[in-house]
PDB file of N, CA and C in Angstrom:
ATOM      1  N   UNK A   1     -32.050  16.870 -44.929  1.00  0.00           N
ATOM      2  CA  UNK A   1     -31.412  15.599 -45.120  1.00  0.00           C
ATOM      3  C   UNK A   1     -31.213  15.278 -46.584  1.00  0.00           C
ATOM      4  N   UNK A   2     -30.656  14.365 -46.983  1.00  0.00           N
ATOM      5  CA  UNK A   2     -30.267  13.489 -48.353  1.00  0.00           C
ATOM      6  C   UNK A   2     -31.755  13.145 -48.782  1.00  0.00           C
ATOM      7  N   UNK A   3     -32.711  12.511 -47.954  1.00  0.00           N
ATOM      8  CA  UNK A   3     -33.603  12.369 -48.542  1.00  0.00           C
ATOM      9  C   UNK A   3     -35.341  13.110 -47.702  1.00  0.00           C
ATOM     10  N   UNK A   4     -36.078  13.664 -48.327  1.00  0.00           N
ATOM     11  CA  UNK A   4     -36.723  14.585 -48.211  1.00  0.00           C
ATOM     12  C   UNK A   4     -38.393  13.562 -48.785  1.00  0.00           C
ATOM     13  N   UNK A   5     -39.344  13.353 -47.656  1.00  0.00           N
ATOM     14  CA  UNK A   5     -40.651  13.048 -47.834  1.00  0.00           C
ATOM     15  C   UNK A   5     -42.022  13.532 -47.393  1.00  0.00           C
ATOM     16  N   UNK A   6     -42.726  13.942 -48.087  1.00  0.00           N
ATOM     17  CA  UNK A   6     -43.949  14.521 -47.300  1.00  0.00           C
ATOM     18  C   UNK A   6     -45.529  13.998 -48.110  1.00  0.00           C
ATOM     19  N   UNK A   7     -46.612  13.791 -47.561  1.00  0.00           N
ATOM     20  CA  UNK A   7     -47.078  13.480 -47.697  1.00  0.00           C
ATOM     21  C   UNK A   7     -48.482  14.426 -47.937  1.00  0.00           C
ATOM     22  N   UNK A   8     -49.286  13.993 -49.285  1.00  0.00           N
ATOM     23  CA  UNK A   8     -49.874  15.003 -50.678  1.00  0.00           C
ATOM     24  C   UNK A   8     -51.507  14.368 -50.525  1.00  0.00           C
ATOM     25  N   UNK A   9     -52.127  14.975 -50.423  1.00  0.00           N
ATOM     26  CA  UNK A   9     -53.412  14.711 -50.077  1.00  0.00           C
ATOM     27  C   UNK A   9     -53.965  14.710 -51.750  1.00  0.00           C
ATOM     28  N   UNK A  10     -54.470  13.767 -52.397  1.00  0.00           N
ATOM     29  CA  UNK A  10     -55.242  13.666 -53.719  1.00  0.00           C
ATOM     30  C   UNK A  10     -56.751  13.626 -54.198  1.00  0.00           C
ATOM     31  N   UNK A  11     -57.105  13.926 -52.893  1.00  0.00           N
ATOM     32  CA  UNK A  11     -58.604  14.206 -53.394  1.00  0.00           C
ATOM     33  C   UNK A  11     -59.160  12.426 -52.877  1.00  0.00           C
ATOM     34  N   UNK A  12     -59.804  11.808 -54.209  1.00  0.00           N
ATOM     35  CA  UNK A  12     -60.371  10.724 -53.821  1.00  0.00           C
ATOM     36  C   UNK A  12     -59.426   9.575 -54.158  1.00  0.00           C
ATOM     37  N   UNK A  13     -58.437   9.918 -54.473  1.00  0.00           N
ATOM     38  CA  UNK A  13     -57.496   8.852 -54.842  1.00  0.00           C
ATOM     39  C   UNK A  13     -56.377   8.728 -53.839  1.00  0.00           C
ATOM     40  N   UNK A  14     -56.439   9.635 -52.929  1.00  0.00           N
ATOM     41  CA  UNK A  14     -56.376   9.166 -51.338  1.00  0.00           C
ATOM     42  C   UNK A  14     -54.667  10.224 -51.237  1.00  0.00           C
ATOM     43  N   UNK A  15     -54.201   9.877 -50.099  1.00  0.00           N
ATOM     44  CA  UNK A  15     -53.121  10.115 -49.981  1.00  0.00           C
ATOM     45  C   UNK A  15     -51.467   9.614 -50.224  1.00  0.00           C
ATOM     46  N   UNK A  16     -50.896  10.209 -50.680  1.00  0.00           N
ATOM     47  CA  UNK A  16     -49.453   9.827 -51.561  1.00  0.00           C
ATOM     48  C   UNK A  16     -48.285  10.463 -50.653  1.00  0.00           C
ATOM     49  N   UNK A  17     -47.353   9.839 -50.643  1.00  0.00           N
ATOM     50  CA  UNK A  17     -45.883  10.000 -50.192  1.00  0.00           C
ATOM     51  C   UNK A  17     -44.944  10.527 -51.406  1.00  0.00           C
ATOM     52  N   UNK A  18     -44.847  11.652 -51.182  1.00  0.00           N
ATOM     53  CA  UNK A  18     -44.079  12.546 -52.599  1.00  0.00           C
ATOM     54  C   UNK A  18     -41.988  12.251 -52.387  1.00  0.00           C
ATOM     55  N   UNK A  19     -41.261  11.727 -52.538  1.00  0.00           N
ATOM     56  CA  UNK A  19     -40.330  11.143 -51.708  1.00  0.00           C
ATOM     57  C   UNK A  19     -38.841  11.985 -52.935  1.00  0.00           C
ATOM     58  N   UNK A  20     -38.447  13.034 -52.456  1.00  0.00           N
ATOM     59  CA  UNK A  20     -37.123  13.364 -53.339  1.00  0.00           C
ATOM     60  C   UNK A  20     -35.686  13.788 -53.079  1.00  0.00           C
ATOM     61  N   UNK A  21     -34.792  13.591 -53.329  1.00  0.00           N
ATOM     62  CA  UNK A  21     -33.181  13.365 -53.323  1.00  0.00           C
ATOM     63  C   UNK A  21     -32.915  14.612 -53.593  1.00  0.00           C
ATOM     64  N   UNK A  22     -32.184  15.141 -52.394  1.00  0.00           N
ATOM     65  CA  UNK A  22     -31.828  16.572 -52.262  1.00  0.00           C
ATOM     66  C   UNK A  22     -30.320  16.293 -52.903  1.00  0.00           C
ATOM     67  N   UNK A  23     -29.521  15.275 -52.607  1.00  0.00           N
ATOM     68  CA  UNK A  23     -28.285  15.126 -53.657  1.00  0.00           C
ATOM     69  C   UNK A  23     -28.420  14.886 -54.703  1.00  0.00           C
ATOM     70  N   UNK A  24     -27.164  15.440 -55.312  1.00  0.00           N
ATOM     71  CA  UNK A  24     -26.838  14.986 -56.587  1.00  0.00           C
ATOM     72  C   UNK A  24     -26.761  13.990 -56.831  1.00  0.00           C
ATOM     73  N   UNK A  25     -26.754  13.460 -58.384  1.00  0.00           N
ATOM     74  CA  UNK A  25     -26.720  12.221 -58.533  1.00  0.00           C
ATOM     75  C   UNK A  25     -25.275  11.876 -58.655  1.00  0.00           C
ATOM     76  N   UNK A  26     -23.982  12.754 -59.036  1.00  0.00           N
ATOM     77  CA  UNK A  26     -22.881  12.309 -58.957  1.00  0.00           C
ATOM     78  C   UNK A  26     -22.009  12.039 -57.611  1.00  0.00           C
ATOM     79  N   UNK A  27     -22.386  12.847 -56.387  1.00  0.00           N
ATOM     80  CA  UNK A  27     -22.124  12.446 -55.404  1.00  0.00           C
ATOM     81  C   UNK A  27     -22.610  11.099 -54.617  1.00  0.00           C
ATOM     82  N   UNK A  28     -23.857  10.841 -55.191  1.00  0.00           N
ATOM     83  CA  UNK A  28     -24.512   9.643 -54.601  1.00  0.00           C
ATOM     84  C   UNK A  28     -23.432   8.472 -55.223  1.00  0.00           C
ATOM     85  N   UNK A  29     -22.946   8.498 -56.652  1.00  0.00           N
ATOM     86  CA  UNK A  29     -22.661   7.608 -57.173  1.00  0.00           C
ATOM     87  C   UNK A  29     -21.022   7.535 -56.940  1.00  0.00           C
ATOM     88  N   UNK A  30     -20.780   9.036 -55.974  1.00  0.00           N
ATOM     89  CA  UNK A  30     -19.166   8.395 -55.935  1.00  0.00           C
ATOM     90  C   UNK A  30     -18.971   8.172 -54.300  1.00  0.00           C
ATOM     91  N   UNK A  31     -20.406   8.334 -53.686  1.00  0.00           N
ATOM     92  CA  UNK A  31     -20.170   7.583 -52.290  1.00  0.00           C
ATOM     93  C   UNK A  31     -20.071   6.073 -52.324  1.00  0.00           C
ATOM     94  N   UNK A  32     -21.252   5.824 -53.301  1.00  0.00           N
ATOM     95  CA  UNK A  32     -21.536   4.312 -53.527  1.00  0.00           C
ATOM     96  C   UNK A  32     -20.043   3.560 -53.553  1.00  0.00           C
ATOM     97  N   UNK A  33     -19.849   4.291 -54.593  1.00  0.00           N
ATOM     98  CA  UNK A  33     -18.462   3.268 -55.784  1.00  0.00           C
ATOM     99  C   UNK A  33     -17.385   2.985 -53.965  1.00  0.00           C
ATOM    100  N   UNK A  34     -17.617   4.140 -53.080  1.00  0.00           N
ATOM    101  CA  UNK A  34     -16.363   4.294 -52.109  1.00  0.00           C
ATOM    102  C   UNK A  34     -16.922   3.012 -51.517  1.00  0.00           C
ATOM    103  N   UNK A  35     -17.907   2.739 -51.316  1.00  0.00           N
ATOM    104  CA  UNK A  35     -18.689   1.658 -50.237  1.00  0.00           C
ATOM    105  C   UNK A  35     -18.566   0.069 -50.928  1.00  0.00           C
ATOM    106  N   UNK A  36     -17.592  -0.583 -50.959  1.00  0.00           N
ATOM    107  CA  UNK A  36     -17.304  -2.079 -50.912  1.00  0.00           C
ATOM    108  C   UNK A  36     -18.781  -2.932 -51.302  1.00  0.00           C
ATOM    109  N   UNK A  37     -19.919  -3.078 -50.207  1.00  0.00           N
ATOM    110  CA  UNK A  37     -20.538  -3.435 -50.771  1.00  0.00           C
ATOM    111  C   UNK A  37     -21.528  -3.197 -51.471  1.00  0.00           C
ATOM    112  N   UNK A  38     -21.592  -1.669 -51.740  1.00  0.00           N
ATOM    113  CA  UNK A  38     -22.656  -1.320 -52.729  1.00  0.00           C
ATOM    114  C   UNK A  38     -22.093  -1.251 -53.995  1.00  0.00           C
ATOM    115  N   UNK A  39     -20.951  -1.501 -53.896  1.00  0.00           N
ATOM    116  CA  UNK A  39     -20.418  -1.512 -55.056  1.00  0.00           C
ATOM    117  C   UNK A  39     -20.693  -2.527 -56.461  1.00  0.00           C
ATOM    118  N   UNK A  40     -20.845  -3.278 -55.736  1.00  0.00           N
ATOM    119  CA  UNK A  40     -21.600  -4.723 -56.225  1.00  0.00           C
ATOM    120  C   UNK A  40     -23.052  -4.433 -57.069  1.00  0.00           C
ATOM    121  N   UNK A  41     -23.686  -4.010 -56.063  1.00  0.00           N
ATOM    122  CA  UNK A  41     -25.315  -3.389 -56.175  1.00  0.00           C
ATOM    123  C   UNK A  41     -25.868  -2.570 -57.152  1.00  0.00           C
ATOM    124  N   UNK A  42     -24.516  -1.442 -57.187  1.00  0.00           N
ATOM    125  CA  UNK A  42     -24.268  -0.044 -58.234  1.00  0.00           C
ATOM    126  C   UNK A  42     -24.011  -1.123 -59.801  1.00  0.00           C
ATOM    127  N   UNK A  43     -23.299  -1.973 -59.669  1.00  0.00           N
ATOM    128  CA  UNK A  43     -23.419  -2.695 -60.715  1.00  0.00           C
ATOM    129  C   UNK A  43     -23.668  -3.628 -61.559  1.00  0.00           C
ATOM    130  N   UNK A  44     -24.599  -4.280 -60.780  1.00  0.00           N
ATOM    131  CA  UNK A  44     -25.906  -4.567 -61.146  1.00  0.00           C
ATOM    132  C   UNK A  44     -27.320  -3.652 -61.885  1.00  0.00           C
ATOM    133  N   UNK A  45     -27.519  -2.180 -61.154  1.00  0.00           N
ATOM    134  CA  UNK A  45     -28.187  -1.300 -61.673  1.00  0.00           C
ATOM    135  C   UNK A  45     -27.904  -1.264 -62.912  1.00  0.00           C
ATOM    136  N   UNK A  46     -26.786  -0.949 -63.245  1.00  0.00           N
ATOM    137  CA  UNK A  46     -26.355   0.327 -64.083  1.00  0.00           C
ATOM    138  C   UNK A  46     -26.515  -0.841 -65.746  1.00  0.00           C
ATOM    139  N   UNK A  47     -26.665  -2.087 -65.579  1.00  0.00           N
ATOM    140  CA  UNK A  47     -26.407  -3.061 -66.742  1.00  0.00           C
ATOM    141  C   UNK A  47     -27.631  -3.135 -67.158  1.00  0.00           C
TER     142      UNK A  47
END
């Protein structure tokens, strides 16, 4: 999938959710821009 999570056992500081983006970052950002209302959202981030 797009996004990829598994979960990392740390000893005594317990267990963690390791969570990473198998896409690119330029495709993510030219689905966004296509999507009306994330478009909004995307630009807000980016300021």
């Amino acid at each position: 999938g797009i996004v990829n999570a598994r979960v990392v056992s740390l000893g005594r500081y317990g267990r963690t959710k390791i969570i990473k983006i198998s896409a690119s970052l330029k495709s993510i950002e030219e689905g966004l821009q296509e999507d009306l209302f994330m478009l909004g959202v995307t630009e807000l981030v980016t300021r």
